[in-house]
Protein backbone atom coordinates (compact mmCIF):
# COMPACT_ATOMS: atom_id res chain seq x y z
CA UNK A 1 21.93 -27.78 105.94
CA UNK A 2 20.53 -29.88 108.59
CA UNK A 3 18.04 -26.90 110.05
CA UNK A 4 17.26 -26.75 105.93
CA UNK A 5 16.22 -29.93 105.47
CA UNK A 6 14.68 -30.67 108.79
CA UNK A 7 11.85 -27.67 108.34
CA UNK A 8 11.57 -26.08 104.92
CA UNK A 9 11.68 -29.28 102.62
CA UNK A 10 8.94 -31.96 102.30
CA UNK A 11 10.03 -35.31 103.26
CA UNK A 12 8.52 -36.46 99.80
CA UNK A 13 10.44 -34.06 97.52
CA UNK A 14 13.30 -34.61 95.44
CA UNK A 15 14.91 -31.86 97.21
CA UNK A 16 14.91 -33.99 100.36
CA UNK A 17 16.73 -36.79 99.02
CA UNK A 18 19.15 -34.08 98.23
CA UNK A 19 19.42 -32.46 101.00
CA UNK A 20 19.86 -35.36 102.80
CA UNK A 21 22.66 -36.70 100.51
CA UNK A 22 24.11 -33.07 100.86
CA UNK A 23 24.17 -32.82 104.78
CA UNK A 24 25.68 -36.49 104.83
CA UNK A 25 28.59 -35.39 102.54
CA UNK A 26 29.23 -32.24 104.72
CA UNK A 27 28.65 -33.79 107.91
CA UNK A 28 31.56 -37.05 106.76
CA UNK A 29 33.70 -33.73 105.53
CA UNK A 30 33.59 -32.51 109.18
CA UNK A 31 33.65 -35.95 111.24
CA UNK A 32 35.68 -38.29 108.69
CA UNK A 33 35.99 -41.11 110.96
CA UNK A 34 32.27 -41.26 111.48
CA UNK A 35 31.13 -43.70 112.56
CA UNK A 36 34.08 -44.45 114.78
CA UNK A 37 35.62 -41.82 117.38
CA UNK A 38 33.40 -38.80 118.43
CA UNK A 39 30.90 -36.45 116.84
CA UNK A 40 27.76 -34.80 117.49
CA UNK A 41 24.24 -36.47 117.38
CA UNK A 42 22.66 -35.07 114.14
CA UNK A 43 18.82 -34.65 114.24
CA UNK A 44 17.19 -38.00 113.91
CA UNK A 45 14.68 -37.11 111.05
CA UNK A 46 17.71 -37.19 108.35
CA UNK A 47 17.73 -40.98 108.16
CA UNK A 48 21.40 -42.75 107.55
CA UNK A 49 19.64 -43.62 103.94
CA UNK A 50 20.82 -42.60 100.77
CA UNK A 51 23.71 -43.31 98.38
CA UNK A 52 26.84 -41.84 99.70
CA UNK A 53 26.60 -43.03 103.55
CA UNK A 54 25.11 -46.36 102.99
CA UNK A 55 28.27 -46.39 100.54
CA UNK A 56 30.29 -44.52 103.44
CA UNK A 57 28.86 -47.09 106.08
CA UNK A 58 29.72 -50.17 104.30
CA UNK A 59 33.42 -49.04 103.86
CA UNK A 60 33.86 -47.93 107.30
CA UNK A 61 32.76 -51.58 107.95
CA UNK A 62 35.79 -52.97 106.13
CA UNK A 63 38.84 -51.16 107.45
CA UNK A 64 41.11 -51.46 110.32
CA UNK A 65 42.46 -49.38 112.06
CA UNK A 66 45.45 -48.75 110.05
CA UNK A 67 43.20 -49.03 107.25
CA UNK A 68 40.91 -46.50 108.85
CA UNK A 69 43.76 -43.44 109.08
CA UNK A 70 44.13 -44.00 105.47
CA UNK A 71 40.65 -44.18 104.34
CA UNK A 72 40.11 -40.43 106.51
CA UNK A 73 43.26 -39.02 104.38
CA UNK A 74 41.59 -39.84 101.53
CA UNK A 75 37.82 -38.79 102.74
CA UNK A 76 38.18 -34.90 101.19
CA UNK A 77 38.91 -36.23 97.91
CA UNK A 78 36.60 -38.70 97.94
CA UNK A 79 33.72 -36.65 99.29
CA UNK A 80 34.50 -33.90 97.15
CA UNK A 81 34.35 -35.75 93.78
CA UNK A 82 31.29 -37.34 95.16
CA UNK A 83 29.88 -33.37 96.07
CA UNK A 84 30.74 -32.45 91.98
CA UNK A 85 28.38 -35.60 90.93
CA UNK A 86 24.83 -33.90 92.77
């Protein structure tokens, strides 16, 4: 998705909001406690903008860590249902 988005669609497309949205939910499927613990640098021109992470970011900003190991068993569903709404 990232290689996708990065050089076949036009930064100014509706497909590029999309695709952005789209690698965010599949990247946060892969590395659920994002942006705590470890994962890999993604490439910088997908911008930490759109619906889901700013949503995702905000959250991640109000757990604890008990709260966190909760919020990451519930991640699949959550990303899922959010997946089924694009």
């Amino acid at each position: 998705i990232q290689e996708w988005v990065t050089t076949e669609v036009a930064t100014e497309s509706s497909l590029w909001t999309w695709g952005c949205d789209t690698f965010w939910l599949a990247f946060i499927a892969a590395y659920p406690s994002f942006p705590m613990g470890k994962w890999p640098m993604w490439d910088p021109h997908i911008p930490l903008e759109g619906s889901f992470i700013e949503e995702w970011l905000q959250h991640s900003n109000n757990y604890g860590t008990d709260e966190e190991v909760l919020a990451q068993d519930d991640a699949v569903s959550d990303i899922w249902n959010e997946f089924c709404r694009h």
